[in-house]
C-alpha atoms as a PDB file:
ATOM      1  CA  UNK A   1     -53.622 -14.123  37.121  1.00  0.00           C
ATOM      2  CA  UNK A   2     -54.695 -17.790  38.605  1.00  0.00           C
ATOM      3  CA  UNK A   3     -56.344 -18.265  35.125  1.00  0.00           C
ATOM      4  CA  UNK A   4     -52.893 -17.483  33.188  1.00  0.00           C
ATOM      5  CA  UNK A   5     -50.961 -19.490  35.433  1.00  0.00           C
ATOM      6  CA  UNK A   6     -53.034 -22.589  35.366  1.00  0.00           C
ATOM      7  CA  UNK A   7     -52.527 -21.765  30.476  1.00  0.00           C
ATOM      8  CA  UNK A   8     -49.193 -21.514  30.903  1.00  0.00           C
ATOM      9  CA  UNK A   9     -49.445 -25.044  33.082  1.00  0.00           C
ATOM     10  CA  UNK A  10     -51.447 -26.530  30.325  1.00  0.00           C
ATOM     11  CA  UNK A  11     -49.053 -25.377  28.080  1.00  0.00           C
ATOM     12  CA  UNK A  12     -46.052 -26.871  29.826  1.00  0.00           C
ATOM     13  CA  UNK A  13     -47.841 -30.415  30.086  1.00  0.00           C
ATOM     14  CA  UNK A  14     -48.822 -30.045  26.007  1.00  0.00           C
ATOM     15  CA  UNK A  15     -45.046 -29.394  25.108  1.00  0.00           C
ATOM     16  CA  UNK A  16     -44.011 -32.085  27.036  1.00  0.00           C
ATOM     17  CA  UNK A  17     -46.435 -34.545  25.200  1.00  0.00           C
ATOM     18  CA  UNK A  18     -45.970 -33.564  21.882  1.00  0.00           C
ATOM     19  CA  UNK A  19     -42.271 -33.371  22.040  1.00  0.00           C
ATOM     20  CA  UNK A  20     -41.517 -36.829  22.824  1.00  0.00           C
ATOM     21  CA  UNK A  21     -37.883 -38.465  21.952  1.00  0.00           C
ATOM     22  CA  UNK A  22     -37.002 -38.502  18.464  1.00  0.00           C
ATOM     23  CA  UNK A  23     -37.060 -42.046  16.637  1.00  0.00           C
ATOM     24  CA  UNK A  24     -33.907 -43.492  14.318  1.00  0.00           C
ATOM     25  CA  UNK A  25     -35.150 -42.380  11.158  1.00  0.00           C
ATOM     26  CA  UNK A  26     -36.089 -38.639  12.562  1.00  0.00           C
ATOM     27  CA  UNK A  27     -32.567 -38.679  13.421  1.00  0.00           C
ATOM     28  CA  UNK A  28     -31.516 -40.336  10.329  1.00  0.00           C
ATOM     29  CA  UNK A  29     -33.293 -37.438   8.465  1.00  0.00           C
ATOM     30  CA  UNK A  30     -31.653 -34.750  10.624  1.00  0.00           C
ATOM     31  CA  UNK A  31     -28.155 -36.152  10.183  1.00  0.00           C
ATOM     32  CA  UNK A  32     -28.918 -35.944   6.442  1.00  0.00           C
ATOM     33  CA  UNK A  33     -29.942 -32.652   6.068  1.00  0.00           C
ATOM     34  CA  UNK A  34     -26.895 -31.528   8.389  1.00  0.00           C
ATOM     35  CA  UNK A  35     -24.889 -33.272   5.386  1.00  0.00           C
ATOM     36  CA  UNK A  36     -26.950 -31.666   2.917  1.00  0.00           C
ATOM     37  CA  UNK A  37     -26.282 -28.135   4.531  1.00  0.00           C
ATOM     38  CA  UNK A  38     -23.173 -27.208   2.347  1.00  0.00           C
ATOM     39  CA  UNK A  39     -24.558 -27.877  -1.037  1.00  0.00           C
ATOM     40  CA  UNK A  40     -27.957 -25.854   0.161  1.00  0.00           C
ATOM     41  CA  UNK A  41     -25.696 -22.907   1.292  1.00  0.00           C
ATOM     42  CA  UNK A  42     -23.851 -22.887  -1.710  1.00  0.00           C
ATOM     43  CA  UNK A  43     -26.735 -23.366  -4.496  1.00  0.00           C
ATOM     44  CA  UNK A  44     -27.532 -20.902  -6.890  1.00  0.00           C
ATOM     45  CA  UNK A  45     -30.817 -20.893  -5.807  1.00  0.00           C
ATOM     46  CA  UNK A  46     -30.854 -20.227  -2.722  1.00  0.00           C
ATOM     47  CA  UNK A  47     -31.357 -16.473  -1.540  1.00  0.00           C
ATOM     48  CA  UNK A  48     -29.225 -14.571   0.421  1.00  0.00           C
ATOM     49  CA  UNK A  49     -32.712 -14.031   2.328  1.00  0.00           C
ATOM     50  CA  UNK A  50     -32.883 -17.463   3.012  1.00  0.00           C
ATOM     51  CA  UNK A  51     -29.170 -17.891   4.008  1.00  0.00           C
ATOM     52  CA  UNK A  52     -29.588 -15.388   6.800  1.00  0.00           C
ATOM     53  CA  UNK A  53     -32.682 -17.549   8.044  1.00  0.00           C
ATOM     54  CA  UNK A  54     -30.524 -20.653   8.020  1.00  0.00           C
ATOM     55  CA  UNK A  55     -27.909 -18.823  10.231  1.00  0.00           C
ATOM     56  CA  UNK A  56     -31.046 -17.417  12.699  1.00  0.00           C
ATOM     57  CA  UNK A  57     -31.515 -21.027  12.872  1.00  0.00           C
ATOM     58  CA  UNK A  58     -28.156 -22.476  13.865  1.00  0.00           C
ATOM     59  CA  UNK A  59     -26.343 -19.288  15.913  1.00  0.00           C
ATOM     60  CA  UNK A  60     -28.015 -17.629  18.995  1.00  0.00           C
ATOM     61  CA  UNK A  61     -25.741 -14.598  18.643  1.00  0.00           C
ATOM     62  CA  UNK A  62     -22.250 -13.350  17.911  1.00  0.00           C
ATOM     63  CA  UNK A  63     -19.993 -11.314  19.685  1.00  0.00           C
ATOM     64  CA  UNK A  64     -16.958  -9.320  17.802  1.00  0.00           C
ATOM     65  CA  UNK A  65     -13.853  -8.127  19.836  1.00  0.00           C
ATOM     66  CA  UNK A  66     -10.479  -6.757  18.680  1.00  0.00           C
ATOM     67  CA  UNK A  67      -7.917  -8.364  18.831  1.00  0.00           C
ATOM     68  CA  UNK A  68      -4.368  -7.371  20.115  1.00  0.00           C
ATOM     69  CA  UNK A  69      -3.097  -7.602  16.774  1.00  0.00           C
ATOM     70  CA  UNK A  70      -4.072  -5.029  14.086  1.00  0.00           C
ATOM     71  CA  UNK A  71      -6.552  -5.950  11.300  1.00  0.00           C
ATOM     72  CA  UNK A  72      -7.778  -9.166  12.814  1.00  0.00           C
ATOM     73  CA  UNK A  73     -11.374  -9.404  14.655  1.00  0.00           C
ATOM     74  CA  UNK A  74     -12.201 -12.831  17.430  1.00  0.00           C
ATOM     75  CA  UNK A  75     -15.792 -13.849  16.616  1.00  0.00           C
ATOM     76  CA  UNK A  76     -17.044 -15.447  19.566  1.00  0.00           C
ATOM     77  CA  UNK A  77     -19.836 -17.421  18.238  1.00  0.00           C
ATOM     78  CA  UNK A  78     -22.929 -18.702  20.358  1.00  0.00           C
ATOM     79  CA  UNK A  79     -24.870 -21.564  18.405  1.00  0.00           C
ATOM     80  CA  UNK A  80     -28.414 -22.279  19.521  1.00  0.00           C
ATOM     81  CA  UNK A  81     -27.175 -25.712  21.296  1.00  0.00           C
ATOM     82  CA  UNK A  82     -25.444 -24.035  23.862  1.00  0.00           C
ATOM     83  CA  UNK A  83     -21.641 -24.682  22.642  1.00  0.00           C
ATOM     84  CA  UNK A  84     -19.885 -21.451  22.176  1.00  0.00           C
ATOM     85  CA  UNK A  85     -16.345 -21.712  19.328  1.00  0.00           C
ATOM     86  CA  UNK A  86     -14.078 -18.494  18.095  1.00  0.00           C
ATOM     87  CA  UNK A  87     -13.079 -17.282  15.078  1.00  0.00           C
ATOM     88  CA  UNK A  88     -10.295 -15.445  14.099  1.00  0.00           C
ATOM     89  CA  UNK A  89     -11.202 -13.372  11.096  1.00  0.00           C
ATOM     90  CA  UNK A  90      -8.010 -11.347   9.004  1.00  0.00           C
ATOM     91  CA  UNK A  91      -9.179  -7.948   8.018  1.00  0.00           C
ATOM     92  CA  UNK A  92      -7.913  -7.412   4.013  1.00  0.00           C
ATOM     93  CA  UNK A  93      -5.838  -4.374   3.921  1.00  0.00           C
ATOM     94  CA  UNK A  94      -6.846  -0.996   3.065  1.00  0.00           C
ATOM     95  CA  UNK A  95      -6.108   0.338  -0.675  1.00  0.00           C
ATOM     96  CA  UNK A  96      -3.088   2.332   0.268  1.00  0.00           C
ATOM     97  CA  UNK A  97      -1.695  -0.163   2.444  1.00  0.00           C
ATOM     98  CA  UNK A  98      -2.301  -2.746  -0.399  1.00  0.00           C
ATOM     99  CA  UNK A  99      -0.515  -1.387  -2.931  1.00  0.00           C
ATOM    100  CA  UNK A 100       2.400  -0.544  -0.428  1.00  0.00           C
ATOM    101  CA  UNK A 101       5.875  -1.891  -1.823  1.00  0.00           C
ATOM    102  CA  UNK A 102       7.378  -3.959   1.084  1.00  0.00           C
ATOM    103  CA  UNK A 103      10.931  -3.017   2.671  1.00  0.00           C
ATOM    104  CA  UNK A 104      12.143  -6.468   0.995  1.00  0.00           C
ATOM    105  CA  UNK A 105      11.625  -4.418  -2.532  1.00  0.00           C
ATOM    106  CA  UNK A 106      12.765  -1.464  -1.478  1.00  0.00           C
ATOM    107  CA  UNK A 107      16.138  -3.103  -0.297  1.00  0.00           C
ATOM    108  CA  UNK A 108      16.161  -4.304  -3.487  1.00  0.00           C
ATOM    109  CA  UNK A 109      16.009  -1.376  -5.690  1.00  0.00           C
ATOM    110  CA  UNK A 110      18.595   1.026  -3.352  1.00  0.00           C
ATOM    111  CA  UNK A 111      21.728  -0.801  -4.693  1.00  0.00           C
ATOM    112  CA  UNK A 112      20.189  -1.058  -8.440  1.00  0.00           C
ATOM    113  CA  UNK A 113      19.892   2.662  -8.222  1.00  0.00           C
ATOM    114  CA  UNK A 114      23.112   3.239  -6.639  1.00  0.00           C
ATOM    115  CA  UNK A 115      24.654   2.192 -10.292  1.00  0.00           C
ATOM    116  CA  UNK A 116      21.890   1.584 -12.753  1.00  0.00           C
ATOM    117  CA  UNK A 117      19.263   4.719 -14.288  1.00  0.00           C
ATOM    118  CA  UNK A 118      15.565   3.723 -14.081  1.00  0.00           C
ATOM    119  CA  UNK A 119      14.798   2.077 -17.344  1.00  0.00           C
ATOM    120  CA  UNK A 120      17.968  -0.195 -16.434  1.00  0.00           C
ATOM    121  CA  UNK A 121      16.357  -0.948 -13.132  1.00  0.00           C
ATOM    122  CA  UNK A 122      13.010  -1.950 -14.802  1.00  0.00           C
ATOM    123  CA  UNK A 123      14.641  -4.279 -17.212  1.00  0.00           C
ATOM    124  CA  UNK A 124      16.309  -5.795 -14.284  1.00  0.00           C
ATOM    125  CA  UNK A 125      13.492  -6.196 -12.390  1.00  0.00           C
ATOM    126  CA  UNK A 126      11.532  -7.542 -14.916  1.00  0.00           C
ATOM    127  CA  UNK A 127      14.307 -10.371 -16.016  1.00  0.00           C
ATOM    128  CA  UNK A 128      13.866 -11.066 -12.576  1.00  0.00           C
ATOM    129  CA  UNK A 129       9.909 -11.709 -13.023  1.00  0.00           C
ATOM    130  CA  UNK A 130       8.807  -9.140 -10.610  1.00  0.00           C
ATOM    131  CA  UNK A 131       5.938  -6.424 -10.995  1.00  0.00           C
ATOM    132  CA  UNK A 132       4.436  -3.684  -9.880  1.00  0.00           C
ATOM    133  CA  UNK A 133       2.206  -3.518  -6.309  1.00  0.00           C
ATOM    134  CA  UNK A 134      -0.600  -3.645  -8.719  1.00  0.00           C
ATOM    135  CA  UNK A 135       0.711  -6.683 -11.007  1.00  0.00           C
ATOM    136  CA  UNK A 136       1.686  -4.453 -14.066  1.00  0.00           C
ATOM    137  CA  UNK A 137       4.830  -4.201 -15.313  1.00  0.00           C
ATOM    138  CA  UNK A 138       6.804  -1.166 -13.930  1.00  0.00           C
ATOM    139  CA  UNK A 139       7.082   1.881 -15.700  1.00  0.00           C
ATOM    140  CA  UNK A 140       9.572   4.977 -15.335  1.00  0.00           C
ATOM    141  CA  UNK A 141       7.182   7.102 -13.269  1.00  0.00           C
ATOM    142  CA  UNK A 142       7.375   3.874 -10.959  1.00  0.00           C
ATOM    143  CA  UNK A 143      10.750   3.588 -10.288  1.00  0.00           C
ATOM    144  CA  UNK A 144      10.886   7.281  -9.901  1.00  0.00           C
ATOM    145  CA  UNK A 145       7.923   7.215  -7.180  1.00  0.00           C
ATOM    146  CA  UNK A 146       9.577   4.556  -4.969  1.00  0.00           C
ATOM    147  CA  UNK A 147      13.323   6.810  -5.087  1.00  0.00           C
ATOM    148  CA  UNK A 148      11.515  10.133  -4.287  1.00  0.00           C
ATOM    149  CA  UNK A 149       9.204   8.526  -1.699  1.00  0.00           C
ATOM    150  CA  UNK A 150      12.061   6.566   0.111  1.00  0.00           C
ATOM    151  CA  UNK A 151      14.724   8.955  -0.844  1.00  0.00           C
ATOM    152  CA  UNK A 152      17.184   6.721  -3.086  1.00  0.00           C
ATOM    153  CA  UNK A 153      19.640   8.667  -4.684  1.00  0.00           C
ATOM    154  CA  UNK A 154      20.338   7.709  -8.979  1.00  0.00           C
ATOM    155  CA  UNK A 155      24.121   7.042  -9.591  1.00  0.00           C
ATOM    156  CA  UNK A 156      26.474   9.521  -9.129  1.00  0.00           C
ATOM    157  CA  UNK A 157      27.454  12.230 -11.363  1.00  0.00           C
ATOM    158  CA  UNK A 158      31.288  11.805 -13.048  1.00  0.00           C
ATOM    159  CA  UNK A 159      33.787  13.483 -10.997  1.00  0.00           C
ATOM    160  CA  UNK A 160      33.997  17.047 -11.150  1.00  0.00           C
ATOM    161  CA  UNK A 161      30.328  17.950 -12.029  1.00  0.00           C
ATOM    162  CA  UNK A 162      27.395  19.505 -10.544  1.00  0.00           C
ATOM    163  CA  UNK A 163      23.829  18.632 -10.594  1.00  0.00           C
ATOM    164  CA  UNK A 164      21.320  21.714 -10.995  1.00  0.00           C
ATOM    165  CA  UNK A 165      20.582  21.672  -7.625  1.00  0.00           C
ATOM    166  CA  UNK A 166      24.362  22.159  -6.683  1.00  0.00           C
ATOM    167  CA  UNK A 167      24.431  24.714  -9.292  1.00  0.00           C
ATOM    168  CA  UNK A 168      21.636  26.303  -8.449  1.00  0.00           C
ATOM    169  CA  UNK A 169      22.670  26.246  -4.313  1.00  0.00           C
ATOM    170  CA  UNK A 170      26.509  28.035  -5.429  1.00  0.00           C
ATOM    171  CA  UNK A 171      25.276  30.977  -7.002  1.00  0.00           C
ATOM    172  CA  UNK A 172      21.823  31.853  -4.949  1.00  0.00           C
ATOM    173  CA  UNK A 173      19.733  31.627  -8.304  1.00  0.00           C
ATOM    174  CA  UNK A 174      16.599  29.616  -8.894  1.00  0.00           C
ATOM    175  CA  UNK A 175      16.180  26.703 -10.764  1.00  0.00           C
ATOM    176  CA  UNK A 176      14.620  28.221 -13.907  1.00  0.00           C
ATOM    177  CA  UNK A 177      17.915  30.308 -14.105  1.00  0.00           C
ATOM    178  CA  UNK A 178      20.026  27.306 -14.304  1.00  0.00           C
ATOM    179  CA  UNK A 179      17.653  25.577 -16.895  1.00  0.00           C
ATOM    180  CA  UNK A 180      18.079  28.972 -18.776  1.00  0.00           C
ATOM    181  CA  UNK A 181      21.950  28.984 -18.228  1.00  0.00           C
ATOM    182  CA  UNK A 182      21.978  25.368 -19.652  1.00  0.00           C
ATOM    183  CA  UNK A 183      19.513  26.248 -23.049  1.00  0.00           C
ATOM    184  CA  UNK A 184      21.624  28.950 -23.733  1.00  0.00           C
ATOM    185  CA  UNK A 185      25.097  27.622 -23.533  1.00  0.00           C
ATOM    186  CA  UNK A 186      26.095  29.215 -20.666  1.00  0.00           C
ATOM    187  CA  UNK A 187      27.096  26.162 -18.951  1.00  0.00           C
ATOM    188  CA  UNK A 188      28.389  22.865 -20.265  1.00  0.00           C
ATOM    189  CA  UNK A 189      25.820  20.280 -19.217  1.00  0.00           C
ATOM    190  CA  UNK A 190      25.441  16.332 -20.225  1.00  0.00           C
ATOM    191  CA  UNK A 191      23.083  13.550 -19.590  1.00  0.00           C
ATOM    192  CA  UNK A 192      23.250  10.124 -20.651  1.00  0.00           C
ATOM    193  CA  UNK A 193      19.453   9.831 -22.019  1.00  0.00           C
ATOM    194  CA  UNK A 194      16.544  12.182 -21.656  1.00  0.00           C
ATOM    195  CA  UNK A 195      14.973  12.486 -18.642  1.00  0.00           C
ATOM    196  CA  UNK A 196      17.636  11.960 -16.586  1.00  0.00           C
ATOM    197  CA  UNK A 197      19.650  14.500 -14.626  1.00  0.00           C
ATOM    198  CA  UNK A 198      22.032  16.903 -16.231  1.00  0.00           C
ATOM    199  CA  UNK A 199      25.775  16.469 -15.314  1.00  0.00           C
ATOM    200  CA  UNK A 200      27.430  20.109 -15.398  1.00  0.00           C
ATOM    201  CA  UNK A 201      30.885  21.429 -16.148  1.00  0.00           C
ATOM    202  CA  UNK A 202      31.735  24.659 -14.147  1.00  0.00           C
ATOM    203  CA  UNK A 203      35.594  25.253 -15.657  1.00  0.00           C
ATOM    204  CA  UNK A 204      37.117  28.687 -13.954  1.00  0.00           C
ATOM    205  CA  UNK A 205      36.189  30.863 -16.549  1.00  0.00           C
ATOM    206  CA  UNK A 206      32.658  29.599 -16.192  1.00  0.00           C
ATOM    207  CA  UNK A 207      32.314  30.007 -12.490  1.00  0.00           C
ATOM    208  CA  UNK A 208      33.768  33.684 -13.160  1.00  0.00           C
ATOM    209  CA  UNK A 209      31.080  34.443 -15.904  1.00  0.00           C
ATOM    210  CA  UNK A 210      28.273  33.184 -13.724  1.00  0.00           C
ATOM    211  CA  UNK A 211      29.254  35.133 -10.569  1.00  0.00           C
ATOM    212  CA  UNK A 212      29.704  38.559 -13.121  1.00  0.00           C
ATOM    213  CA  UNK A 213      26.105  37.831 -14.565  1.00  0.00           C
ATOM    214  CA  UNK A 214      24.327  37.268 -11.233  1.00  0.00           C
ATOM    215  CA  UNK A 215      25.924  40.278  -9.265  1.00  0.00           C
ATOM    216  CA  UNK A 216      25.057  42.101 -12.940  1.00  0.00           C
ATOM    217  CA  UNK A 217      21.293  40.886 -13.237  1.00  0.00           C
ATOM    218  CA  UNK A 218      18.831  43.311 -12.091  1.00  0.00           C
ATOM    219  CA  UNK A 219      16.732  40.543 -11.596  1.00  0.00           C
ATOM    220  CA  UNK A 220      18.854  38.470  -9.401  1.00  0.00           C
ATOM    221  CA  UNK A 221      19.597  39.499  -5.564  1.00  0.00           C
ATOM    222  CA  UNK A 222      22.227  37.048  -5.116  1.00  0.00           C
ATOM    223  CA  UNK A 223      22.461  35.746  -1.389  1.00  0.00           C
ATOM    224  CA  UNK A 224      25.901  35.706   0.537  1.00  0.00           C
ATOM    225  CA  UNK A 225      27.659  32.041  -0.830  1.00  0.00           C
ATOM    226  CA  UNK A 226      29.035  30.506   2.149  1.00  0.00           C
ATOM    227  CA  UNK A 227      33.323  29.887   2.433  1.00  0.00           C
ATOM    228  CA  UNK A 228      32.682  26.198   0.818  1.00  0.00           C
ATOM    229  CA  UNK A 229      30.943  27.435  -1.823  1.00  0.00           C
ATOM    230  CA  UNK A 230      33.447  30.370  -2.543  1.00  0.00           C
ATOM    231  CA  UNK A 231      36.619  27.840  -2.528  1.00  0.00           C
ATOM    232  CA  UNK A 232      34.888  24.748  -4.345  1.00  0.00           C
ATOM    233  CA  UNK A 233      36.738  25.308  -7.666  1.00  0.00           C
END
């Protein structure tokens, strides 16, 4: 033990010699390379092996905490001169949260679809120089998505006609039997283009006829319509 204290000793005084004060032009040389650091880090020739070496060189350690805020990290950095700095670091979004249309957008298209059909809207919003979450242009299926997700009703249907659904709610009958009603003539139905919803007729005599076939149809157990249903025509 007296033998390893009096090395370490020796040691101590040897460091002390050798590492005397630097002179101008050791300085000079240091400042350089500190100037050359940027176009070494950047080079195409230097490693990513070697890059983490010249950061085991400059920082002691780092320490990562989360911040208050979501997706955004405080690296408290330690460099091996003692002086401590943070960094705020923004996390990028997440692939579903990227391609997420904003509220602004959404605002934008409820009034458009309040009196325009979908490949309207898409004209519009390309005049207007806008695209998809993704950059493309939009598509149908697009503008579709966006009303189902955040429920955004198409324009209204001319007075005095049903949609399927309303159809399909009156008499108790699925939607397949309205589809079929409509195919064969059964009902008057209209839409402006293909694709979009069909505007039905339900004249007295028609209401009659449907009510006679569904309490007919052994297929059919009609449910009890309610009094608004009953009185609607």
């Amino acid at each position: 033990m007296r033998r390893l204290l009096e090395l370490e000793t020796e040691l101590a005084d040897f460091e002390r010699r050798t590492l005397r004060a630097v002179t101008a032009e050791q300085k000079r040389q240091i400042v350089q390379l500190a100037t050359d650091f940027p176009r070494l880090w950047n080079a195409s020739t230097t490693a990513a092996r070697d890059r983490k070496r010249m950061l085991r060189l400059l920082i002691k350690d780092i320490t990562i905490v989360k911040a208050p805020e979501p997706k955004l990290l405080q690296l408290c950095i330690r460099w091996q001169g003692g002086t401590t700095e943070t960094v705020a670091v923004h996390l990028p979004p997440n692939r579903v949260e990227a391609i997420r249309y904003p509220d602004t957008f959404v605002d934008r298209v409820r009034p458009l679809a309040a009196i325009h059909d979908d490949d309207k809207i898409i004209a519009l919003l390309k005049h207007e120089g806008l695209t998809s979450s993704t950059g493309r242009p939009f598509a149908i299926a697009m503008i579709r998505w966006i009303r189902y997700k955040h429920r955004i009703p198409g324009p209204p249907l001319p007075a005095r006609t049903f949609s399927v659904n309303q159809v399909r709610e009156r008499y108790g009958v699925s939607l397949w039997v309205v589809y079929y009603w409509i195919d064969r003539g059964l009902v008057t139905a209209h839409r402006k283009k293909p694709g979009l919803p069909y505007a039905i007729t339900l004249t007295d005599a028609t209401d009659h006829r449907l009510r006679d076939w569904v309490a007919n149809s052994p297929r059919i157990a009609p449910r009890p319509q309610t009094r608004v249903e009953q009185g609607a025509l």
